[in-house]
PDB file of N, CA and C in Angstrom:
ATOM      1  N   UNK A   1     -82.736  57.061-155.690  1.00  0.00           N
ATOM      2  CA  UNK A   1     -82.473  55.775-155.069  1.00  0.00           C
ATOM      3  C   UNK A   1     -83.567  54.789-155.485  1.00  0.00           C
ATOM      4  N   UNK A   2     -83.166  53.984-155.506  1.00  0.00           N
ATOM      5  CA  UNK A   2     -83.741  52.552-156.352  1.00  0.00           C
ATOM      6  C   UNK A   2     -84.581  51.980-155.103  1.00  0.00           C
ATOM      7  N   UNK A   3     -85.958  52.073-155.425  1.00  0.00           N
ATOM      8  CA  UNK A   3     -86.703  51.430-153.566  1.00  0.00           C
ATOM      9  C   UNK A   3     -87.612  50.140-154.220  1.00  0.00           C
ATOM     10  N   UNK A   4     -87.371  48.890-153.566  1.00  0.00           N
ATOM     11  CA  UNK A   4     -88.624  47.668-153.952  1.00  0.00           C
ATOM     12  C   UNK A   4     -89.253  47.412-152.389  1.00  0.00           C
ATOM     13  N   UNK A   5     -90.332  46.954-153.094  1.00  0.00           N
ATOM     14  CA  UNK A   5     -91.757  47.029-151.562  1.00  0.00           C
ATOM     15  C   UNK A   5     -92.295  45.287-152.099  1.00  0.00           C
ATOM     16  N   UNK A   6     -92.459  44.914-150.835  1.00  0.00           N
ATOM     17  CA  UNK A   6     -92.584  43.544-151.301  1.00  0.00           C
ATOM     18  C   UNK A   6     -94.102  43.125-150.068  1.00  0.00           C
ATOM     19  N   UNK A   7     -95.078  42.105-150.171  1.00  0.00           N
ATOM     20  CA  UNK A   7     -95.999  42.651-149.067  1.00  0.00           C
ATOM     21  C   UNK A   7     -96.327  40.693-149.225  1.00  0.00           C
ATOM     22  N   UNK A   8     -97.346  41.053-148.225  1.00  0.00           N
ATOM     23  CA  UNK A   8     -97.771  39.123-147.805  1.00  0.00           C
ATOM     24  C   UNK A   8     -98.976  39.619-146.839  1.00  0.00           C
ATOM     25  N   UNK A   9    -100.296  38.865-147.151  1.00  0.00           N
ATOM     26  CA  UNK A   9    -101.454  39.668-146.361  1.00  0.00           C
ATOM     27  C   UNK A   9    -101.587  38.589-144.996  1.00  0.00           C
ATOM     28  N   UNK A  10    -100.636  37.710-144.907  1.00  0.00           N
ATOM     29  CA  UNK A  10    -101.388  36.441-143.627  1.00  0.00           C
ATOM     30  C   UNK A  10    -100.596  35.250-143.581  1.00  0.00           C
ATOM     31  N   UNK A  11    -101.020  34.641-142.886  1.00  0.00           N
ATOM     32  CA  UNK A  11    -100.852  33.560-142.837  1.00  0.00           C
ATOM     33  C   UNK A  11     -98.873  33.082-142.246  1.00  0.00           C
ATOM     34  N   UNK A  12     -98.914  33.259-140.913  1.00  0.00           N
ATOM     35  CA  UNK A  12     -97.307  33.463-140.843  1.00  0.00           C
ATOM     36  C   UNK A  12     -96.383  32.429-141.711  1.00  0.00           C
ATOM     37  N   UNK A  13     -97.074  31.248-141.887  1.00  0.00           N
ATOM     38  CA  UNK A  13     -96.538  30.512-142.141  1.00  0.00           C
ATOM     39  C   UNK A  13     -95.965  30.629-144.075  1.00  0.00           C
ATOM     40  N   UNK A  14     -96.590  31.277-144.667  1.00  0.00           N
ATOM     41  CA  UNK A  14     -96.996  31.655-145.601  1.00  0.00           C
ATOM     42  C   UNK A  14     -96.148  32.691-146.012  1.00  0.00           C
ATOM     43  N   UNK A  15     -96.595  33.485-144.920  1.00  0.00           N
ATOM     44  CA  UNK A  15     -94.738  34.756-144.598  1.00  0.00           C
ATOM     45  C   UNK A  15     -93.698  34.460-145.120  1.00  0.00           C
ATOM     46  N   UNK A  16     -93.745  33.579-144.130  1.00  0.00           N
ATOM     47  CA  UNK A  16     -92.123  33.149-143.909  1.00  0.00           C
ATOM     48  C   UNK A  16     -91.590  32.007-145.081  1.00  0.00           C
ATOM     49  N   UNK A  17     -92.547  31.722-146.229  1.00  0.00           N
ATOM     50  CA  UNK A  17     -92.473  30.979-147.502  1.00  0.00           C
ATOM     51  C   UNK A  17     -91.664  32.143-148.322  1.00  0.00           C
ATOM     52  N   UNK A  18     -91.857  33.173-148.133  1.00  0.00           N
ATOM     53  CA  UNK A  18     -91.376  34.540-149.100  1.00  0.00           C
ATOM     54  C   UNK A  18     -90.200  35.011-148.448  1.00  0.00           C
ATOM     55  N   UNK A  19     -89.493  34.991-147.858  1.00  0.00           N
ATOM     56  CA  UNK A  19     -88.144  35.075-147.457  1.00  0.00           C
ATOM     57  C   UNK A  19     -87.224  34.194-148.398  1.00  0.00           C
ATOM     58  N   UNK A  20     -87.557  33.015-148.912  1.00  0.00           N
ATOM     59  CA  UNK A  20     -86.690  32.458-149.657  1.00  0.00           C
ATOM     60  C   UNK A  20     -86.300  33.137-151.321  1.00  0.00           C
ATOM     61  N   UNK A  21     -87.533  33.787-151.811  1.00  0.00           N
ATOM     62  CA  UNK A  21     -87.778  34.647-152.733  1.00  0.00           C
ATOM     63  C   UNK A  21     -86.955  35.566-153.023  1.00  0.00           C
ATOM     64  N   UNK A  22     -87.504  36.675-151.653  1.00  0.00           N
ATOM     65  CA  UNK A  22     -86.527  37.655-151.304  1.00  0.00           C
ATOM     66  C   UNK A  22     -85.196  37.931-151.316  1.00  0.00           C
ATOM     67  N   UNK A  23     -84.511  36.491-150.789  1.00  0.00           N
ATOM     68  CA  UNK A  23     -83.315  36.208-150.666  1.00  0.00           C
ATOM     69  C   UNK A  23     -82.723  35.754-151.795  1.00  0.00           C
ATOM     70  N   UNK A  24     -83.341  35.246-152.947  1.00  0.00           N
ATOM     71  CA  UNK A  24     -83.159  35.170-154.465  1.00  0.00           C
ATOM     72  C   UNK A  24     -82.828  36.412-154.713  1.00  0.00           C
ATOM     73  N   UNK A  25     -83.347  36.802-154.995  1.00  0.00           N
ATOM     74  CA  UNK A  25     -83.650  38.335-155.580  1.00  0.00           C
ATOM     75  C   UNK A  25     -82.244  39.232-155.094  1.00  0.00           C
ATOM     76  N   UNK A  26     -82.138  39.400-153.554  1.00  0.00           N
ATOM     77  CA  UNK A  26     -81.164  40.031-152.892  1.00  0.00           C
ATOM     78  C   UNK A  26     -79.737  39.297-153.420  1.00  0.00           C
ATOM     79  N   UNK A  27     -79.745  37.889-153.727  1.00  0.00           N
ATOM     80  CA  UNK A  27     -78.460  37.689-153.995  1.00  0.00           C
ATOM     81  C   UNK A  27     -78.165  37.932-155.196  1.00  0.00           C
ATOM     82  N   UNK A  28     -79.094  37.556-156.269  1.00  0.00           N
ATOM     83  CA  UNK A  28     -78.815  37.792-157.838  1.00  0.00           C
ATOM     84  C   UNK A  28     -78.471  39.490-158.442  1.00  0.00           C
ATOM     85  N   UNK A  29     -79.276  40.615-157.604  1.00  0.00           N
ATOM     86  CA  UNK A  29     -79.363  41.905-158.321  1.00  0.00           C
ATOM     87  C   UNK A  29     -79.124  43.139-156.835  1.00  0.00           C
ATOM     88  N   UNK A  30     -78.841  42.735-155.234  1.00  0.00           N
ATOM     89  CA  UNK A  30     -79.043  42.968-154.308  1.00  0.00           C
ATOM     90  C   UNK A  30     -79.895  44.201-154.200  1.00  0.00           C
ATOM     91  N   UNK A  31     -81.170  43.252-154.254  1.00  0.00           N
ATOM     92  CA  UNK A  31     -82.775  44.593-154.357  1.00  0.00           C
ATOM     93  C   UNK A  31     -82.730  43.666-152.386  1.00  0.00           C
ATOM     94  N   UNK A  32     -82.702  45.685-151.747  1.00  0.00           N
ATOM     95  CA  UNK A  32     -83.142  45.492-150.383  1.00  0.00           C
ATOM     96  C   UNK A  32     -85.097  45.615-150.360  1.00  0.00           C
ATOM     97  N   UNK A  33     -85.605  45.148-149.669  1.00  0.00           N
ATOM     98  CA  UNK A  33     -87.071  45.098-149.665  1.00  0.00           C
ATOM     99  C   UNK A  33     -87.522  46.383-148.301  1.00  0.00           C
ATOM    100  N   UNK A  34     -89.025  46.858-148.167  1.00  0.00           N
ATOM    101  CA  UNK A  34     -89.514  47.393-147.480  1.00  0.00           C
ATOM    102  C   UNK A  34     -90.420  46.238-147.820  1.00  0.00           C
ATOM    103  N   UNK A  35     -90.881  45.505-146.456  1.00  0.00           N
ATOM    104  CA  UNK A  35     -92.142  44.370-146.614  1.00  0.00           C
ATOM    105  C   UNK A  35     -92.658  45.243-145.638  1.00  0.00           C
ATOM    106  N   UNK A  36     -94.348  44.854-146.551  1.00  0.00           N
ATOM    107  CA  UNK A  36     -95.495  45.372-146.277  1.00  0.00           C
ATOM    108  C   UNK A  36     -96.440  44.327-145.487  1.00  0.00           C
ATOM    109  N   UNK A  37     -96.968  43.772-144.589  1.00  0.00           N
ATOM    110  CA  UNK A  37     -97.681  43.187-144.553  1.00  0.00           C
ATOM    111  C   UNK A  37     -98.930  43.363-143.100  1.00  0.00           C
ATOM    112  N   UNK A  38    -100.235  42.527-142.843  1.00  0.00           N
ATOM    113  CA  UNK A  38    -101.191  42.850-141.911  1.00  0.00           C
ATOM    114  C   UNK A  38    -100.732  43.119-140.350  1.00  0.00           C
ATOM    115  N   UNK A  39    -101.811  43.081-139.736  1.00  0.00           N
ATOM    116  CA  UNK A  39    -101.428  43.239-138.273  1.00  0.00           C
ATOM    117  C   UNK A  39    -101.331  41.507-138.136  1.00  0.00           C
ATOM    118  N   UNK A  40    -101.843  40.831-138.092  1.00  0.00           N
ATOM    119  CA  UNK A  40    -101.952  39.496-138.108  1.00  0.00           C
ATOM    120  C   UNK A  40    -100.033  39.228-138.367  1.00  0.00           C
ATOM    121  N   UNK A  41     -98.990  39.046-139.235  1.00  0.00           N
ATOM    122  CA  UNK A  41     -97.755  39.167-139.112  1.00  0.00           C
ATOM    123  C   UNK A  41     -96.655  39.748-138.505  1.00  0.00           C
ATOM    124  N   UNK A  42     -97.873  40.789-137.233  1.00  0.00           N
ATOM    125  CA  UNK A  42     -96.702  41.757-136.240  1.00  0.00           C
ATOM    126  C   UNK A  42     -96.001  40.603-135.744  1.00  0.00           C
ATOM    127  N   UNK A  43     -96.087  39.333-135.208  1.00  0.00           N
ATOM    128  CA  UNK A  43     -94.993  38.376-134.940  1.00  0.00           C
ATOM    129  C   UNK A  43     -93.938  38.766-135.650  1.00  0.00           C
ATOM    130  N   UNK A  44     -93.673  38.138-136.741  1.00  0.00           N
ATOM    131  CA  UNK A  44     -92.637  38.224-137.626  1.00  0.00           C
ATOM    132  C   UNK A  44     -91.710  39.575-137.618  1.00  0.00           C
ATOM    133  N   UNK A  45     -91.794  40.005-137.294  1.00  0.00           N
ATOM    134  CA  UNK A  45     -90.976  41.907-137.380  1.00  0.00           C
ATOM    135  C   UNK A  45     -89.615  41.481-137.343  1.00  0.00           C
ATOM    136  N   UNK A  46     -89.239  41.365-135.861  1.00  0.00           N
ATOM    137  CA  UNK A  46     -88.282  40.995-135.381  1.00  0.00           C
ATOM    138  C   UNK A  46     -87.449  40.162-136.768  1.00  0.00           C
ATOM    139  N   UNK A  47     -88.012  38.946-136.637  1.00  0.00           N
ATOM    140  CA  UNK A  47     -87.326  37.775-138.063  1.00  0.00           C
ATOM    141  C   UNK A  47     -86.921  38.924-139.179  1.00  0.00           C
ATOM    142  N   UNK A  48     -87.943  39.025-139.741  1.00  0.00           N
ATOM    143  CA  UNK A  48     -87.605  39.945-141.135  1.00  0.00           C
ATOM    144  C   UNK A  48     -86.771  40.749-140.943  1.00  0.00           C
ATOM    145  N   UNK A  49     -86.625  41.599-140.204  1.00  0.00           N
ATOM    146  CA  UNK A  49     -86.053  42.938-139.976  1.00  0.00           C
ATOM    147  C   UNK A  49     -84.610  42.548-139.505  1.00  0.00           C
ATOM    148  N   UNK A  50     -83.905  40.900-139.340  1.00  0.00           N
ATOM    149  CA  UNK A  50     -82.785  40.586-139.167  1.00  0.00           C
ATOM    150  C   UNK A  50     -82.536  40.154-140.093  1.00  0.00           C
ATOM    151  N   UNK A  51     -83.235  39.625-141.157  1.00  0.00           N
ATOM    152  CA  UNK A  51     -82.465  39.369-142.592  1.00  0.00           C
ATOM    153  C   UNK A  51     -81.780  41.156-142.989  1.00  0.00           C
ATOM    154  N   UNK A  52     -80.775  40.269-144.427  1.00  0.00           N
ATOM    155  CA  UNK A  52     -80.032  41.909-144.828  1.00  0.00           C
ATOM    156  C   UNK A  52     -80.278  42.363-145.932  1.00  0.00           C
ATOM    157  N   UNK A  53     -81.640  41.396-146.064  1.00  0.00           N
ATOM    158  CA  UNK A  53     -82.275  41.854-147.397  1.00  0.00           C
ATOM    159  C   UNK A  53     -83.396  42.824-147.322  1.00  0.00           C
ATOM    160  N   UNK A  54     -83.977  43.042-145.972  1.00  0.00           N
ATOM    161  CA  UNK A  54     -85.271  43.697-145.249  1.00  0.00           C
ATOM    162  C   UNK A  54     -84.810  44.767-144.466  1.00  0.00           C
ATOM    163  N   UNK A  55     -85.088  45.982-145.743  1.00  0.00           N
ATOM    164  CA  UNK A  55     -85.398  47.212-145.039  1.00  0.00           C
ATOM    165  C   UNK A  55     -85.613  47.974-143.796  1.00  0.00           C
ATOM    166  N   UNK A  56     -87.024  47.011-143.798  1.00  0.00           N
ATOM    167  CA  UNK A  56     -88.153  47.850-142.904  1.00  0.00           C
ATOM    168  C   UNK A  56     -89.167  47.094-142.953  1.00  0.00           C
ATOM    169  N   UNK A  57     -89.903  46.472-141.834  1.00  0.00           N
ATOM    170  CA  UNK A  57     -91.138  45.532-141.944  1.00  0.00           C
ATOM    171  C   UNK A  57     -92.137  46.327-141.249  1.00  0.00           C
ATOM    172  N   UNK A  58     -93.447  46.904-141.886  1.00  0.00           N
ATOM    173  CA  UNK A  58     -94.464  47.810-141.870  1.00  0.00           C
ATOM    174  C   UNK A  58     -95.730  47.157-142.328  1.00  0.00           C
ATOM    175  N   UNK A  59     -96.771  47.357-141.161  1.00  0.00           N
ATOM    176  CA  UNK A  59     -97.948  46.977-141.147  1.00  0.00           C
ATOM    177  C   UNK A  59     -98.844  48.115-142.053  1.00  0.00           C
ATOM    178  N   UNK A  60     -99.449  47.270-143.167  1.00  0.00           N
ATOM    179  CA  UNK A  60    -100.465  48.295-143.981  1.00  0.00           C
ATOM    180  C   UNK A  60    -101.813  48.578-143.290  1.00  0.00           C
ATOM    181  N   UNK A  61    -101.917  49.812-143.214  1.00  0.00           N
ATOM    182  CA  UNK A  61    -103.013  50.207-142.042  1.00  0.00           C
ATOM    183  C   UNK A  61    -104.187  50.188-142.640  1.00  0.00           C
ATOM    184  N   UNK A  62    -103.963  50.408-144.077  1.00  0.00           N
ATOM    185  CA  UNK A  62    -105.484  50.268-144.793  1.00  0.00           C
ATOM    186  C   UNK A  62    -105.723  48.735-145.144  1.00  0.00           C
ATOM    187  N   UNK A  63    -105.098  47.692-144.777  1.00  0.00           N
ATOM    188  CA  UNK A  63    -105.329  46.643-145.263  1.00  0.00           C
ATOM    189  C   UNK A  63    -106.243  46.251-144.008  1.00  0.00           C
ATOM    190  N   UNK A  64    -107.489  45.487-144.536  1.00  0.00           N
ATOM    191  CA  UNK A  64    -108.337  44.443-144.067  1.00  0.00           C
ATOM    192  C   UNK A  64    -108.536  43.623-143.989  1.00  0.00           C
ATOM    193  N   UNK A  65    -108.238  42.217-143.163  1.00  0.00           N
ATOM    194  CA  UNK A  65    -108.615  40.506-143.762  1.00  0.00           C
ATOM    195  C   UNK A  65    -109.715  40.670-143.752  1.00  0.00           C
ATOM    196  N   UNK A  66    -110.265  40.077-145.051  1.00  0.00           N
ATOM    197  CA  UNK A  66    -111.514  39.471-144.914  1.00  0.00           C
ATOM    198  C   UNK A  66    -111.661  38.074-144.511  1.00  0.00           C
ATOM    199  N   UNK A  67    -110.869  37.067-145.131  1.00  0.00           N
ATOM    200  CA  UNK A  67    -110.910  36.135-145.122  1.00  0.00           C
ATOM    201  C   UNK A  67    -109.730  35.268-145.362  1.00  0.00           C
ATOM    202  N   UNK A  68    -109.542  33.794-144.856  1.00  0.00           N
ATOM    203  CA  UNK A  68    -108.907  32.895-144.850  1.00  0.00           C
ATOM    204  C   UNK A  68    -108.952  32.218-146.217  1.00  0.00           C
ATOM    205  N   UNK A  69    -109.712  32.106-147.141  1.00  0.00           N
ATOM    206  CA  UNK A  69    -110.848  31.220-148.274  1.00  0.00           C
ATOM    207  C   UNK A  69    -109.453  31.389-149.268  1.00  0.00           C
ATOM    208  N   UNK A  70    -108.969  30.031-149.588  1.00  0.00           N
ATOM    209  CA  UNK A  70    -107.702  30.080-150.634  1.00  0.00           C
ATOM    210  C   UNK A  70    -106.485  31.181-150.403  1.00  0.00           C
ATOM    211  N   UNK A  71    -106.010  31.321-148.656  1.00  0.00           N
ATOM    212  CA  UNK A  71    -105.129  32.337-148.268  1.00  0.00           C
ATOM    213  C   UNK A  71    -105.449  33.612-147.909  1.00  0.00           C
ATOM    214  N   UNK A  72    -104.837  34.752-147.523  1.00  0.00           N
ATOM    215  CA  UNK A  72    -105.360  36.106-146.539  1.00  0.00           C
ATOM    216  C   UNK A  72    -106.165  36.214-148.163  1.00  0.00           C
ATOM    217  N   UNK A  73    -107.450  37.276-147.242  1.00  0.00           N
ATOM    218  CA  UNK A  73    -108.021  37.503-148.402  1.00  0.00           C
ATOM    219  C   UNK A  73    -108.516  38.885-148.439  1.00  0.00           C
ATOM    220  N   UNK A  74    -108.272  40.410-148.760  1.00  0.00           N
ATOM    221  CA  UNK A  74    -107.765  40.015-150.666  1.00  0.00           C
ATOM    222  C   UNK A  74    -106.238  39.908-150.597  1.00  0.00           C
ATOM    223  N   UNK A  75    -106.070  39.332-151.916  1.00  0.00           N
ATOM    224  CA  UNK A  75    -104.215  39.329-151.617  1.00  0.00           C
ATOM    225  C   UNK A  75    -103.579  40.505-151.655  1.00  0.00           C
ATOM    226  N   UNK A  76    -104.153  41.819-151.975  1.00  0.00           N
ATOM    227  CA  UNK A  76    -103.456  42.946-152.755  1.00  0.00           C
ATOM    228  C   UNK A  76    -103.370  43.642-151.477  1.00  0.00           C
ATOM    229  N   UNK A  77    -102.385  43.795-150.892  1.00  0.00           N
ATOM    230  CA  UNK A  77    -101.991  44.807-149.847  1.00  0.00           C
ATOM    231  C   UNK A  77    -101.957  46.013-149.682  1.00  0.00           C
ATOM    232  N   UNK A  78    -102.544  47.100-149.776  1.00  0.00           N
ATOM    233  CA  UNK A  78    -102.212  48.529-150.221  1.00  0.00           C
ATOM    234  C   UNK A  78    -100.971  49.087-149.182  1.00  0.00           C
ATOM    235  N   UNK A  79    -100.082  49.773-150.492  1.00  0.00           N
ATOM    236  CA  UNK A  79     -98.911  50.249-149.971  1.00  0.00           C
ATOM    237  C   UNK A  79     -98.922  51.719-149.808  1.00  0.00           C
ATOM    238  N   UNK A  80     -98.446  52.740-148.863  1.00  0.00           N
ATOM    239  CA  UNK A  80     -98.951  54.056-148.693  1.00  0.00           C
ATOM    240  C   UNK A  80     -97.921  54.511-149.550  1.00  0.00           C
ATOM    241  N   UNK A  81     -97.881  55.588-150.673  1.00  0.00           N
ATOM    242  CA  UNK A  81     -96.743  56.249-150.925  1.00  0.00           C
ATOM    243  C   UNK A  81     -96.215  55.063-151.614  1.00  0.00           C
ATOM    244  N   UNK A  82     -96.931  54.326-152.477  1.00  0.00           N
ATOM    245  CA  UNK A  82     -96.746  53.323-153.606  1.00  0.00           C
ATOM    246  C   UNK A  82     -95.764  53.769-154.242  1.00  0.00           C
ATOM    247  N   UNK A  83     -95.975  55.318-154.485  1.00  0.00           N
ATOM    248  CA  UNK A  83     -95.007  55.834-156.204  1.00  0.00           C
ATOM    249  C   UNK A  83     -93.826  55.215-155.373  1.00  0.00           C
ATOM    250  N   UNK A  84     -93.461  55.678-154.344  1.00  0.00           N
ATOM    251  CA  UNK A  84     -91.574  56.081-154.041  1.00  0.00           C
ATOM    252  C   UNK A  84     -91.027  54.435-154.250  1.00  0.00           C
ATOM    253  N   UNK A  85     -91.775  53.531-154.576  1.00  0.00           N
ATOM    254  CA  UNK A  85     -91.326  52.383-154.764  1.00  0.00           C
ATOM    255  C   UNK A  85     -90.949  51.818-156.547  1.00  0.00           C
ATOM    256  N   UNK A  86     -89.562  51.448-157.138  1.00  0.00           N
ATOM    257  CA  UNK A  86     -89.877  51.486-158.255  1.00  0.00           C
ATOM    258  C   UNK A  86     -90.694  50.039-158.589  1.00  0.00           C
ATOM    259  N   UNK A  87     -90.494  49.161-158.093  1.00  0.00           N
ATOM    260  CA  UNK A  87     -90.942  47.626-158.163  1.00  0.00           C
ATOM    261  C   UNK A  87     -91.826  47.243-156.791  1.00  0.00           C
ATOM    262  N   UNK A  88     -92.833  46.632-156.900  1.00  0.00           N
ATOM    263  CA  UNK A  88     -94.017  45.615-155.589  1.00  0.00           C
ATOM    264  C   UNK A  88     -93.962  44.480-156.297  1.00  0.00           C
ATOM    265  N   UNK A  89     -93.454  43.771-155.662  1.00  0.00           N
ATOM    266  CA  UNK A  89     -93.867  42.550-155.652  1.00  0.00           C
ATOM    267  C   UNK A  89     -95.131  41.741-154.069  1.00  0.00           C
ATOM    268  N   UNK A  90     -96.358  41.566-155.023  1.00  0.00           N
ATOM    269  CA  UNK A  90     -97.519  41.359-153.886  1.00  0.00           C
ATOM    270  C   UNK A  90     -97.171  39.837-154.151  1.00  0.00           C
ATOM    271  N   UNK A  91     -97.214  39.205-153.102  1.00  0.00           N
ATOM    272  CA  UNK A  91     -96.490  37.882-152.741  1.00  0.00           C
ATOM    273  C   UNK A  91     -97.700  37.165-151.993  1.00  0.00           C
TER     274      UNK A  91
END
């Protein structure tokens, strides 16, 4: 089975900029997503997880903000069990 992981480290507002993406993607080739993103985006669950492009919305436990400085910072989200994904898109 064909799995894409898609992630966003902050900023809800910022989040919710990548849903339009997603929804590209889902209509052109229908790739469903597992989004990855901080504790800082537990708001959002609910939202994501009612689009029909979103999997599964999962907080990365090893991820850390450091910082706000030009967006969440670092951008790279670590995904657990990376392999089982064939495509990430870090957003």
């Amino acid at each position: 089975m064909i799995k894409y992981a898609a992630t966003h480290p902050g900023r809800l507002g910022d989040a919710l900029y990548s849903l339009p993406f997603l929804r590209y993607l889902y209509g052109c080739n229908g790739w469903e997503f597992d989004f990855l993103s901080s504790e800082y985006c537990l708001p959002l669950k609910e939202l994501f997880e009612y689009q029909p492009f979103i999997n599964s919305f999962q907080i990365s436990k090893d991820y850390v903000l450091d910082n706000w400085g030009c967006g969440g910072q670092p951008w790279y989200v670590p995904i657990p069990n990376e392999q089982q994904y064939n495509q990430t898109f870090q957003l």
